[in-house]
Structure formats: structure tokens, C-alpha cells
C-alpha atoms as a PDB file:
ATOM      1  CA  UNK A   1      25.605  56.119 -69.510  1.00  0.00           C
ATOM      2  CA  UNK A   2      22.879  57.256 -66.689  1.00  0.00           C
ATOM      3  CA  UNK A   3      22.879  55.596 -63.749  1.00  0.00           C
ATOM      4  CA  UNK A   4      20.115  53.691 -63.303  1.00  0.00           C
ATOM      5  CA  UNK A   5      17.189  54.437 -61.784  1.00  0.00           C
ATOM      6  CA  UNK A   6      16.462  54.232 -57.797  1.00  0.00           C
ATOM      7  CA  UNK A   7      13.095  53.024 -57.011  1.00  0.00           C
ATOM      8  CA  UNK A   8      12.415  53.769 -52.874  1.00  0.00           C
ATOM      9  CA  UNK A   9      10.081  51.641 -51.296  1.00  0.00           C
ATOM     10  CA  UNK A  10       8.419  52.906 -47.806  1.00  0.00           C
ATOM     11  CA  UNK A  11       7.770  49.904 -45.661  1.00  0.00           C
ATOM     12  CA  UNK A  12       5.568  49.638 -42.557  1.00  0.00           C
ATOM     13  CA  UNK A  13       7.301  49.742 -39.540  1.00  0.00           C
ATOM     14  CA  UNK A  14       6.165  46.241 -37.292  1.00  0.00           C
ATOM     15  CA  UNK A  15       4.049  46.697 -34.617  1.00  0.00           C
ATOM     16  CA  UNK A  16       5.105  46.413 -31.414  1.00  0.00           C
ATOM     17  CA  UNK A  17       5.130  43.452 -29.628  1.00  0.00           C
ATOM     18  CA  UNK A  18       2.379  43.998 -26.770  1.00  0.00           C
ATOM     19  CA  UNK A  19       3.537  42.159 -23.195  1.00  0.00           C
ATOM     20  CA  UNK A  20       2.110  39.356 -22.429  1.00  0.00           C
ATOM     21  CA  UNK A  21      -1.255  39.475 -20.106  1.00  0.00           C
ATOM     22  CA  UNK A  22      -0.384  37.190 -16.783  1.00  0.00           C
ATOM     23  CA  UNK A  23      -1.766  33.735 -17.921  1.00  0.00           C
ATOM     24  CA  UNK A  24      -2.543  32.332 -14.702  1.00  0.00           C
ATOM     25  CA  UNK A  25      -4.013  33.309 -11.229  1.00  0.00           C
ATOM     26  CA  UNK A  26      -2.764  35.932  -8.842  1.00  0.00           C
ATOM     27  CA  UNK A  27      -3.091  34.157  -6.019  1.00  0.00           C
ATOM     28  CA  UNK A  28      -2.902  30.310  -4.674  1.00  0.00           C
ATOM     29  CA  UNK A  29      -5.620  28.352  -6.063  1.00  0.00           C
ATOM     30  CA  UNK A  30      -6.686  24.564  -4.600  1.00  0.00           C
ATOM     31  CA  UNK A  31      -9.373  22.450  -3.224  1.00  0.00           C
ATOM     32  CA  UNK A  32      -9.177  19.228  -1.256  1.00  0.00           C
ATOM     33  CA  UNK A  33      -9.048  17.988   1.945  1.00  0.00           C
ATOM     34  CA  UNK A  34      -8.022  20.014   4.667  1.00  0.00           C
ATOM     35  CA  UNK A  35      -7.625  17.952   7.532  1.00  0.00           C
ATOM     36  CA  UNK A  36      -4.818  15.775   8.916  1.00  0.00           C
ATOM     37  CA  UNK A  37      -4.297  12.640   6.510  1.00  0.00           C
ATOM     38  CA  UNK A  38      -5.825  14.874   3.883  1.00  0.00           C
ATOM     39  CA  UNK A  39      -4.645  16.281   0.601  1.00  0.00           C
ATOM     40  CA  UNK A  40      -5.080  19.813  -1.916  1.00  0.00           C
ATOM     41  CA  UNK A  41      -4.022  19.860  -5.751  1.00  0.00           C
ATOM     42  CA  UNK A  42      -4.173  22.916  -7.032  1.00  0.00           C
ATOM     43  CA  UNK A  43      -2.259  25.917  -9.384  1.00  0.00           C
ATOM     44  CA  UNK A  44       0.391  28.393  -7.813  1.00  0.00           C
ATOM     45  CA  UNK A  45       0.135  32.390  -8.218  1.00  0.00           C
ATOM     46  CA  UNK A  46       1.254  33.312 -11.673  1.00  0.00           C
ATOM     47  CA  UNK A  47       5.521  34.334 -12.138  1.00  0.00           C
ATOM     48  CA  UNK A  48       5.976  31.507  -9.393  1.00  0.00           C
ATOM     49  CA  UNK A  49       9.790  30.777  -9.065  1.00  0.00           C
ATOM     50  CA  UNK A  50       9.699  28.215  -6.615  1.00  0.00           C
ATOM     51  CA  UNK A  51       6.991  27.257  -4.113  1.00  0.00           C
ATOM     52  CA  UNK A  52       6.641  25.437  -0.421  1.00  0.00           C
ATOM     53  CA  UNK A  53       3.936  23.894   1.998  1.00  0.00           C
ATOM     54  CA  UNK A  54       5.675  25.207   5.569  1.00  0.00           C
ATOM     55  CA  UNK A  55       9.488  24.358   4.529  1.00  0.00           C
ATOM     56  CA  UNK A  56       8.821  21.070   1.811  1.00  0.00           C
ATOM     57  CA  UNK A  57       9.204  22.120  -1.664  1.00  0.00           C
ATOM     58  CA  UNK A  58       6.498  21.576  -3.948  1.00  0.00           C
ATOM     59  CA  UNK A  59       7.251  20.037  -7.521  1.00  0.00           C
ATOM     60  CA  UNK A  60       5.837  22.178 -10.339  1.00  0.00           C
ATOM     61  CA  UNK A  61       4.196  21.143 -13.365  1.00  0.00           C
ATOM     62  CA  UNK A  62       4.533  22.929 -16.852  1.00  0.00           C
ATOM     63  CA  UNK A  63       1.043  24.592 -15.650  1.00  0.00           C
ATOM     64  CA  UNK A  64       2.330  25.544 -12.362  1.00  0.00           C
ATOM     65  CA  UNK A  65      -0.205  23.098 -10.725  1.00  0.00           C
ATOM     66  CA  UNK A  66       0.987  21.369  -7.770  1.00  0.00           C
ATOM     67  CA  UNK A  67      -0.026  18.724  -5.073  1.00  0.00           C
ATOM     68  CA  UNK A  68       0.176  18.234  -1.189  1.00  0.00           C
ATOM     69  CA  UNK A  69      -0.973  17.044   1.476  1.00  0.00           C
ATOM     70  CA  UNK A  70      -0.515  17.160   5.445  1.00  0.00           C
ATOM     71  CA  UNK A  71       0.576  14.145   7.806  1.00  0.00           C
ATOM     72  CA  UNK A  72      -1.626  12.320  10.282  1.00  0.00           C
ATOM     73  CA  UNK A  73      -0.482  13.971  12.971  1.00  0.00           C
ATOM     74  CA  UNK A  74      -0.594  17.709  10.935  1.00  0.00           C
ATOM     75  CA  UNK A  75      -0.646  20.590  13.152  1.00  0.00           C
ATOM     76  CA  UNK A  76      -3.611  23.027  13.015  1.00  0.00           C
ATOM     77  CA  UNK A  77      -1.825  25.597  10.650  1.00  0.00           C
ATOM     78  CA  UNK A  78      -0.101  25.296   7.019  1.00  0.00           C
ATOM     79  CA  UNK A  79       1.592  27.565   5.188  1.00  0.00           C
ATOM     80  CA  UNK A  80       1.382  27.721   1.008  1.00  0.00           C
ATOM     81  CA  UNK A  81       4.255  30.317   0.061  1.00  0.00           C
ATOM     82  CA  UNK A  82       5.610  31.453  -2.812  1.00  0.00           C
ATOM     83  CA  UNK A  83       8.654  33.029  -3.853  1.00  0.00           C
ATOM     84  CA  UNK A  84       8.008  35.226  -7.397  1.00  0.00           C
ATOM     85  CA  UNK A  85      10.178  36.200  -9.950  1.00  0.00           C
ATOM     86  CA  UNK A  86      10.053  39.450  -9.180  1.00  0.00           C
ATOM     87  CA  UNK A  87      11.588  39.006  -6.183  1.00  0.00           C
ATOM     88  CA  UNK A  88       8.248  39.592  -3.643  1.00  0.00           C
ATOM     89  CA  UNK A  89       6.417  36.135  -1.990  1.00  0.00           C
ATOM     90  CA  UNK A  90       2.989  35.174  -1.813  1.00  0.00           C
ATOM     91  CA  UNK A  91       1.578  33.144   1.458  1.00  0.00           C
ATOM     92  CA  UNK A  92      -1.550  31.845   1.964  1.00  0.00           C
ATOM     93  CA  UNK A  93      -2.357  30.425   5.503  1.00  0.00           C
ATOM     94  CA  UNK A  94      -4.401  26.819   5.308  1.00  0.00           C
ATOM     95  CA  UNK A  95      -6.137  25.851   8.938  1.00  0.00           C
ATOM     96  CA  UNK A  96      -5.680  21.865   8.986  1.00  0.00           C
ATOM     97  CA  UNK A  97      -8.741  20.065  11.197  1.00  0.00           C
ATOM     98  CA  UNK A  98      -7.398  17.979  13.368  1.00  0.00           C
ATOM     99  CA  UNK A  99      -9.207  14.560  13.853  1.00  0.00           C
ATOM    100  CA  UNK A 100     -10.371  12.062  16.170  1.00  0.00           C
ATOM    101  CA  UNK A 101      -8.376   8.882  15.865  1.00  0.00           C
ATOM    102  CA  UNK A 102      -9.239   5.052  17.205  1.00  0.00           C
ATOM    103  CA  UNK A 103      -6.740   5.269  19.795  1.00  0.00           C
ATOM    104  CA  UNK A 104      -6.973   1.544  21.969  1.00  0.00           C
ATOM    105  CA  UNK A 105      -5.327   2.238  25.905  1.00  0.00           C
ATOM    106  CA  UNK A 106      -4.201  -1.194  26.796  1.00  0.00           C
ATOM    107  CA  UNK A 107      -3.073  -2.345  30.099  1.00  0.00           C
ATOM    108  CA  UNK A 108       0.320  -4.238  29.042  1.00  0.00           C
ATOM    109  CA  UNK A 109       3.474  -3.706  28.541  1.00  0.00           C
ATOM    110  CA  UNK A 110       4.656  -2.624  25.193  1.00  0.00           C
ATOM    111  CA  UNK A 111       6.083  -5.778  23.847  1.00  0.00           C
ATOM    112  CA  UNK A 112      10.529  -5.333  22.791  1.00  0.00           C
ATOM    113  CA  UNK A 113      10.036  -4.988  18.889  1.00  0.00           C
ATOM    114  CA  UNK A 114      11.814  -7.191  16.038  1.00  0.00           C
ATOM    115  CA  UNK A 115      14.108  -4.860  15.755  1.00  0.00           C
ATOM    116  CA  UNK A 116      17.576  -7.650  16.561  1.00  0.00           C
ATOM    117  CA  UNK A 117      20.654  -7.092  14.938  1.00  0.00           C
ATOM    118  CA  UNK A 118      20.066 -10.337  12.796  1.00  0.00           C
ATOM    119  CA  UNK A 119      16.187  -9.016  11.644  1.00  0.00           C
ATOM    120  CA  UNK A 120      17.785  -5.720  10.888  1.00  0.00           C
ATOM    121  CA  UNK A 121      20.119  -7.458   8.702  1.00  0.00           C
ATOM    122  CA  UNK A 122      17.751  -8.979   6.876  1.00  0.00           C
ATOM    123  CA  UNK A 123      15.333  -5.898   6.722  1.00  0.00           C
ATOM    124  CA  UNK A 124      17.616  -3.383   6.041  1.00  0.00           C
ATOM    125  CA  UNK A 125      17.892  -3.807   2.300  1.00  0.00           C
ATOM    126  CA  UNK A 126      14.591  -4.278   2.344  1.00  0.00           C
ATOM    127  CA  UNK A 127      14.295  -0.811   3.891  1.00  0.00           C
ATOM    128  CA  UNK A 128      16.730   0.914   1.829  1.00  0.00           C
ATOM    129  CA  UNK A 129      14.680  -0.443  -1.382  1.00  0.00           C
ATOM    130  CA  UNK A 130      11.309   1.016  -0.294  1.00  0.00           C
ATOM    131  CA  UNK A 131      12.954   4.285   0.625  1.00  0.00           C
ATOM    132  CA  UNK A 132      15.195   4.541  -3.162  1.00  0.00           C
ATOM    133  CA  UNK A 133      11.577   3.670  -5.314  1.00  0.00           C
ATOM    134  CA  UNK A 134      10.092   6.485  -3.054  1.00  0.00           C
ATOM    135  CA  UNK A 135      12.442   8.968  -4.423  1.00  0.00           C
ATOM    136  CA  UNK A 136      12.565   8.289  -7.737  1.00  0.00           C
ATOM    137  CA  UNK A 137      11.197  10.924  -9.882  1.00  0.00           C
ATOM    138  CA  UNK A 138       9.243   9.684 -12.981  1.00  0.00           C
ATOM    139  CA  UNK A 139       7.393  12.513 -14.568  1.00  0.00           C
ATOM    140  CA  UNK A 140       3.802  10.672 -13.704  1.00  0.00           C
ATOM    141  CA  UNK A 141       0.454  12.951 -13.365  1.00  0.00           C
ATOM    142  CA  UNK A 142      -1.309  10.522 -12.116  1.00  0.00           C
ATOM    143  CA  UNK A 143      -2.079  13.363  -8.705  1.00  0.00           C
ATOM    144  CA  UNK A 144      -4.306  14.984 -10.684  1.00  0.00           C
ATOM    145  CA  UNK A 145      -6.998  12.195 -11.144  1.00  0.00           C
ATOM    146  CA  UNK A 146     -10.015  11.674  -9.024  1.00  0.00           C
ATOM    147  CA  UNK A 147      -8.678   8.313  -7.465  1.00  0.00           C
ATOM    148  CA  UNK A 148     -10.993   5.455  -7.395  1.00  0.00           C
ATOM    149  CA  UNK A 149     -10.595   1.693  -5.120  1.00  0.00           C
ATOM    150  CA  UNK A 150      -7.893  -0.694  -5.696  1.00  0.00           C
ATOM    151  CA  UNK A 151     -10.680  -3.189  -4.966  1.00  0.00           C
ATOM    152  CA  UNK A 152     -13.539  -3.368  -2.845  1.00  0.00           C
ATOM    153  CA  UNK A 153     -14.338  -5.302  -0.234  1.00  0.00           C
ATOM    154  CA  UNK A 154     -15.215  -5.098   3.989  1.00  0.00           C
ATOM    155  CA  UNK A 155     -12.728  -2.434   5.117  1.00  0.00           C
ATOM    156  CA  UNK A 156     -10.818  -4.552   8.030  1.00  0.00           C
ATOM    157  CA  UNK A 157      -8.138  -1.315   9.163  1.00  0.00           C
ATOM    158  CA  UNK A 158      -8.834   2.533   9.389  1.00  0.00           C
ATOM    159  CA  UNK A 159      -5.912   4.685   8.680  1.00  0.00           C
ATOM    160  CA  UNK A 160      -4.463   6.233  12.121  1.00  0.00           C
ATOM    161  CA  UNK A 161      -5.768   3.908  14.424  1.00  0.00           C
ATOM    162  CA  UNK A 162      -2.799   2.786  17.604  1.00  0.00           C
ATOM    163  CA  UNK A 163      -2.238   1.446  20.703  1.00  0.00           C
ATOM    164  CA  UNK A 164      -1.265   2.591  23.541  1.00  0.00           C
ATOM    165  CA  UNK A 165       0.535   0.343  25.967  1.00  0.00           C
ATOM    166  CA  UNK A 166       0.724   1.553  29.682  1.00  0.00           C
ATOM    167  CA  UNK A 167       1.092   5.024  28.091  1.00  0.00           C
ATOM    168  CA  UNK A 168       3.794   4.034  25.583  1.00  0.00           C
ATOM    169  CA  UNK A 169       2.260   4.448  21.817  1.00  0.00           C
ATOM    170  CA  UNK A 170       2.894   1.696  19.271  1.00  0.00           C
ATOM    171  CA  UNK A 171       2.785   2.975  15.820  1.00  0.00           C
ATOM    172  CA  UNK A 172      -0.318   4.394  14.214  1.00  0.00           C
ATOM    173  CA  UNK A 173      -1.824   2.252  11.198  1.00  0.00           C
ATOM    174  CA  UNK A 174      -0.384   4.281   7.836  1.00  0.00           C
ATOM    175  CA  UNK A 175      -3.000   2.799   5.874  1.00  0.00           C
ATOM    176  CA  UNK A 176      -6.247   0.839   5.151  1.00  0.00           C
ATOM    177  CA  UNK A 177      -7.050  -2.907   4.734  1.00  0.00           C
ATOM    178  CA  UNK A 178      -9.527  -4.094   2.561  1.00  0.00           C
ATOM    179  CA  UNK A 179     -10.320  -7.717   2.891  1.00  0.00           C
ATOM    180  CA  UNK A 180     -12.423  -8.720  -0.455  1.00  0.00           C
ATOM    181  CA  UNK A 181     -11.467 -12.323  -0.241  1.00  0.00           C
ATOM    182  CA  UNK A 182      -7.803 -14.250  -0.822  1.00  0.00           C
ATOM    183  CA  UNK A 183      -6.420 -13.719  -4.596  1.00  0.00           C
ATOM    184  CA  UNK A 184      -9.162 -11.373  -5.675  1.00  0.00           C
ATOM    185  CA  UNK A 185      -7.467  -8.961  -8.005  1.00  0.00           C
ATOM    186  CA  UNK A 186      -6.804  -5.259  -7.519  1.00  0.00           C
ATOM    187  CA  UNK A 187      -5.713  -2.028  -9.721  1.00  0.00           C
ATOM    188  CA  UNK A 188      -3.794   0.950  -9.370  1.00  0.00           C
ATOM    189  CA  UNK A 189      -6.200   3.539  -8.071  1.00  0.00           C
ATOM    190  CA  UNK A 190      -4.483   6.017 -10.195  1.00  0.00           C
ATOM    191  CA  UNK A 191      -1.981   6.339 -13.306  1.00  0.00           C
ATOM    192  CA  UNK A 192       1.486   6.314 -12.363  1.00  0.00           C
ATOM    193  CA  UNK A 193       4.764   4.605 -12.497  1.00  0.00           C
ATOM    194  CA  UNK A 194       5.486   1.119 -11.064  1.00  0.00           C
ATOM    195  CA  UNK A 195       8.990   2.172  -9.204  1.00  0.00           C
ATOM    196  CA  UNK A 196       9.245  -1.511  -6.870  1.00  0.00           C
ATOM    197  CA  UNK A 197       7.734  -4.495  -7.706  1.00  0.00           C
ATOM    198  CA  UNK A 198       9.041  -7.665  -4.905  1.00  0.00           C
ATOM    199  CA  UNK A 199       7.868 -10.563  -3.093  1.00  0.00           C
ATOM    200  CA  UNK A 200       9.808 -11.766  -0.135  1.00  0.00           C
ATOM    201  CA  UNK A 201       9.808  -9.033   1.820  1.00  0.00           C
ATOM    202  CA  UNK A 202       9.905  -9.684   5.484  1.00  0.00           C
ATOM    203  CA  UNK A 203       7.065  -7.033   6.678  1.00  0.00           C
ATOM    204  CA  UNK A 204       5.375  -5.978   3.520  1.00  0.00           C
ATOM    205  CA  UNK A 205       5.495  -9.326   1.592  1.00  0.00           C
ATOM    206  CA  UNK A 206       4.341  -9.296  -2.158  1.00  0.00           C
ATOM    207  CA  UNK A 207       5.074  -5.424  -2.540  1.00  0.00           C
ATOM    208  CA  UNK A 208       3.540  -2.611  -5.195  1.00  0.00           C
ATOM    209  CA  UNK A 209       4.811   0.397  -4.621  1.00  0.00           C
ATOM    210  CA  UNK A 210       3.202   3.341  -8.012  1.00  0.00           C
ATOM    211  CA  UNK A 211       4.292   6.757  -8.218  1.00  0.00           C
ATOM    212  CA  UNK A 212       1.867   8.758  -9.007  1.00  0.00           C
ATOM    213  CA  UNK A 213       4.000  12.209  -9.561  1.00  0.00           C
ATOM    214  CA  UNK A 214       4.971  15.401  -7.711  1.00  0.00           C
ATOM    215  CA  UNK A 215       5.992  13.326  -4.608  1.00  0.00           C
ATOM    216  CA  UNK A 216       2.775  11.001  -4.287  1.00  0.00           C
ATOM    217  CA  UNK A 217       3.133   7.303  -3.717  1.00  0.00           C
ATOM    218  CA  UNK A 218       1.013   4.247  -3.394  1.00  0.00           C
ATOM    219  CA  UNK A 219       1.556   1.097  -1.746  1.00  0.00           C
ATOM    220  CA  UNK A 220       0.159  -2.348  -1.545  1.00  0.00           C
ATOM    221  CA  UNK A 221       1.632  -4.874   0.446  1.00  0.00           C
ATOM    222  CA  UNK A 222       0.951  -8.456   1.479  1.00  0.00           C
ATOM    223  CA  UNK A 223       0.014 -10.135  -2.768  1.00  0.00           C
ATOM    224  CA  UNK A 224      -0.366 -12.869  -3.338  1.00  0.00           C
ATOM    225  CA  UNK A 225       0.422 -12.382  -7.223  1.00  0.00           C
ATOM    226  CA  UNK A 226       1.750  -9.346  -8.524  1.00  0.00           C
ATOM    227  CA  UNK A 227       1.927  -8.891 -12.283  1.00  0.00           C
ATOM    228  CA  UNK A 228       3.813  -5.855 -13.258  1.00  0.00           C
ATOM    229  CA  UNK A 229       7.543  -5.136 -13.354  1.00  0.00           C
ATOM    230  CA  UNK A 230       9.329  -2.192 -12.469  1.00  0.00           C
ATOM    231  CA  UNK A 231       9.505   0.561 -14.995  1.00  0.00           C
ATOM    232  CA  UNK A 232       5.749   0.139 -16.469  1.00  0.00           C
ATOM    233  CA  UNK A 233       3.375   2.663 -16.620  1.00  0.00           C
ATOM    234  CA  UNK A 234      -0.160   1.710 -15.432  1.00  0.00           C
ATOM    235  CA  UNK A 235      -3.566   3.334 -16.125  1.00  0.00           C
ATOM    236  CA  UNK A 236      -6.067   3.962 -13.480  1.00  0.00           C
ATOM    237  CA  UNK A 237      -7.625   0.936 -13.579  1.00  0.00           C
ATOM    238  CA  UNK A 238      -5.381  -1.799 -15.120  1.00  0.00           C
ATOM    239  CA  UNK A 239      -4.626  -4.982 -12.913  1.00  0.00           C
ATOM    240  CA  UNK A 240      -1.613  -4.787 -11.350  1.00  0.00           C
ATOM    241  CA  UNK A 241      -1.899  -7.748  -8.600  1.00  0.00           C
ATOM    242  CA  UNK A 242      -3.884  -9.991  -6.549  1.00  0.00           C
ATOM    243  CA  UNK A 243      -4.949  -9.982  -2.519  1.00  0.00           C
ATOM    244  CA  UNK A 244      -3.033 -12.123  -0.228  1.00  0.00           C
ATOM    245  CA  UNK A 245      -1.580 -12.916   3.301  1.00  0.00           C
ATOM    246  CA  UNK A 246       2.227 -12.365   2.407  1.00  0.00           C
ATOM    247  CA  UNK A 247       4.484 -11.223   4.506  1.00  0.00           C
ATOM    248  CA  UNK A 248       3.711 -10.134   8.187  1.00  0.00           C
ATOM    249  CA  UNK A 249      -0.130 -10.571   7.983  1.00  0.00           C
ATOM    250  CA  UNK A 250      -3.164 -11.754   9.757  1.00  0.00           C
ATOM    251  CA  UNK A 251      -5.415 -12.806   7.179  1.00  0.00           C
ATOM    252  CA  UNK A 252      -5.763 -11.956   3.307  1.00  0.00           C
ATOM    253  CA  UNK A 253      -6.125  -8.291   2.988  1.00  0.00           C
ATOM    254  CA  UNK A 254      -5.094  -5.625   0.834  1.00  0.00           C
ATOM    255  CA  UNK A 255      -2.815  -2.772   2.846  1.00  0.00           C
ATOM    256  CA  UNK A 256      -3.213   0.612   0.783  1.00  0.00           C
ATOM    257  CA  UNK A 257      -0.711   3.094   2.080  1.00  0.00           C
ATOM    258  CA  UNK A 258      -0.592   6.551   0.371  1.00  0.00           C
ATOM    259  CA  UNK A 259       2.694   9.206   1.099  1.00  0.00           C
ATOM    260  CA  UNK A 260       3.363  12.260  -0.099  1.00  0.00           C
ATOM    261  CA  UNK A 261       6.974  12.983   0.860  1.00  0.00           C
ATOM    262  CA  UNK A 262       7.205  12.265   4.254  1.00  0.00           C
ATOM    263  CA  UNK A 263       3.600  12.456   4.890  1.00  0.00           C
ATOM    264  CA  UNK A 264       1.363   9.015   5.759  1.00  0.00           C
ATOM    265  CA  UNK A 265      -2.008  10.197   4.247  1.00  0.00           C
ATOM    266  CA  UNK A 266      -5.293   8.620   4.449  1.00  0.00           C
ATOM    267  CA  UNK A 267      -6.852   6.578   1.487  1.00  0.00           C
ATOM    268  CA  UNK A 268     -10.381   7.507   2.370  1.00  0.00           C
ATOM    269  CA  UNK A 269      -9.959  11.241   1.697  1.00  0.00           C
ATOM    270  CA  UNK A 270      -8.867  10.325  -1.323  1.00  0.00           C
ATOM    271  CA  UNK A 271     -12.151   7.745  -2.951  1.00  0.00           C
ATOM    272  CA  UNK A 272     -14.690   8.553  -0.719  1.00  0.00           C
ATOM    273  CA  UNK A 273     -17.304   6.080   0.068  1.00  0.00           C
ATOM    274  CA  UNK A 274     -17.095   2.532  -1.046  1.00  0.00           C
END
């Protein structure tokens, strides 16, 4: 019999597949505050491997925006760099303002600190605590907000301020007080993490301590009442305790200390104006 027959069908080749246009900036993009205590969030150059402010890593997001911030005592210069896929590495020089800081000269001797073997035995858990919850990474994106007052109130400590005693320093104040009134309630000033949650504590008292992601911490120390547990995720705004004298404290007050990795960074360049 014939062979059947053979029907050829001509189909279109595919198109090819274009490369992809870059998808993000060229260069390092951010805004902020660029002065010592101060902070910039902002989006690395696009085919970013891995990226630094001077020699700290900075933690990456899936849109290759990142967050940090300089120390109290920051030097004048900063360096953003970044090391590319391709093997070359972007920098981008940041000029830090230095600032003018309440600095007391007092004409005593700097009083022997706490520091015994039998405080230290007592503290040091305490210690080791704070510093584990500060290194714990929990995903949160809370850095990216515009961050608004745990509570407000007369501001009773500036961030920075010291003593000096006979030229010895003490230590600088790593945070702000805000005294609204005893048991008046405060929020987290941003989403984030809840990664200690204690009362007791011999310095810090009742103790809050939020991450807020890519190395950014809040604390609040001295509550009276705190009513979240580790592990929960809080919104920017939601209650997490109340204002008290806990712990090693003058008065009721509310002590807000902000860190970014091992930087003590001030509150007030973060709000703004009450």
C-alpha cells in the first residue's frame, strides 16, 4: 500500500529572549541624617553583591534597600561601598557633621563605679540577655517607616549629654527621657519584633527591647507595666507598656535608646519635633 502521506509544518522560530534592562539605580541612593547620632535608609547600586558603611556590613532587603546610621561620636567621613557582581566596587564618600554636645566639667572626683564582683554577678546575665535579643535577626521592616513618639511628654534627658569629672569622662547619655507622668502608656515608635521583654533588671528595670530590622533596635527601660511577650510583632503604634521609675532611676521617665549595630543613635533625628 502507499505510504502515507507527510504533511510538513514550518513553525516560527521563538524570539529571543532580550536581557534584562538594570532594574535599579547605578549608583548609591539615600537621604537622612547626616550627622553624628544620625541615620540614612536608602537603595544600593544595581548588581550589588554585598555592601558596607566603612567596614560594617549592611543587611540587604529583596529591593536592595538598606539602613545605617553613624555613632555619637562618628568621625567626619563615611564610606558607602559596594562590591558588584561583576567583580568592580562602587564608593560613595558621606561627610558626617559633627555636633555640639552638653558636656558638664565638674570639679570632683569620678566616683569608683558598681562594677564589684558580686554586682557583676548579678548583672552579667542581665548583660548577656540584652546583648543575645540585639542580635537576633527577625526579618522586621519596621527601618523603613517615618518613626513617630513612644509618648509625649517634657523631654527630661538629651541624647549625648556627659560629665566630665576632673578631666575623666563618665559615659555619655545613649538616649532620651521623656517624663509624661508615672504609668502613662507608650507604643512602639515603629513596627518591629519584640526580641526581650523583663522586669527586674538591675539598671534598666521593666525592659522593651523591638527590632525593627536590618540591625536597628529600640529600647525602653525603667516600666512600670509592660504588656507584650517576646516573639510578638507590634505595629507602629500599638501599646506595648507603661512609664515608670524601675530599675536604676530618678523619677518616672521613659528612656528611649535607639542602636544600629554598635552605634548609640539619637531619637530626635529620628521624630523630629514633639
Amino acid at each position: 500500500s502507499d505510504a502515507a502521506a507527510v504533511t510538513t509544518v514550518s513553525m516560527p522560530l521563538p524570539a529571543p529572549i532580550p536581557t534584562p534592562e538594570p532594574t535599579g539605580p547605578t549608583d548609591f541612593v539615600y537621604s537622612g541624617e547626616l550627622t553624628q547620632g544620625g541615620w540614612i535608609r536608602g537603595q544600593v547600586p544595581f548588581g550589588t553583591k554585598e555592601a558596607f558603611l566603612n567596614d560594617t556590613p549592611l543587611e540587604l532587603d529583596s529591593d536592595d534597600r538598606f539602613f545605617a546610621a553613624f555613632d555619637r561620636d562618628a568621625t567626619r567621613e563615611a564610606v558607602l561601598r559596594a562590591q558588584m557582581r561583576d567583580g568592580t566596587t562602587t564608593t560613595r564618600t558621606l561627610t558626617i557633621t559633627p555636633r555640639k554636645w552638653n558636656i558638664q566639667h565638674i570639679n570632683v572626683a569620678k566616683r569608683p563605679s558598681g562594677s564589684s564582683e558580686a554586682w557583676w554577678k548579678k548583672r552579667e546575665p542581665e548583660w548577656l540577655a540584652i546583648k543575645a535579643a540585639r542580635e537576633k535577626l527577625t526579618g522586621a521592616t519596621g527601618f523603613q517607616q517615618d518613626f513617630i513618639w513612644p509618648v509625649k511628654g517634657r523631654i527630661s534627658g538629651h541624647f549625648g549629654r556627659q560629665r566630665v569629672y576632673r578631666g575623666e569622662p563618665g559615659s555619655y547619655h545613649s538616649g532620651i527621657d521623656i517624663a509624661p507622668g508615672n504609668g502613662v502608656p507608650y507604643v512602639a515608635p515603629a513596627d518591629g519584633v519584640v526580641v526581650l521583654a523583663r522586669t527586674g533588671f538591675s539598671l534598666e528595670g521593666g525592659l522593651i527591647i523591638i527590632d525593627h530590622g536590618a540591625g536597628l533596635n529600640s529600647a525602653f527601660l525603667h516600666s512600670s507595666k509592660i504588656v507584650v511577650k517576646e516573639g510578638d510583632y507590634v505595629k507602629q503604634g500599638e501599646h506595648i507598656g507603661n512609664v515608670g521609675s524601675t530599675g536604676r532611676s530618678t523619677g518616672p521617665h521613659l528612656h528611649w535608646g535607639l542602636k544600629w549595630r554598635d552605634a548609640r543613635l539619637d531619637p530626635l533625628l529620628f521624630v523630629g519635633p514633639m
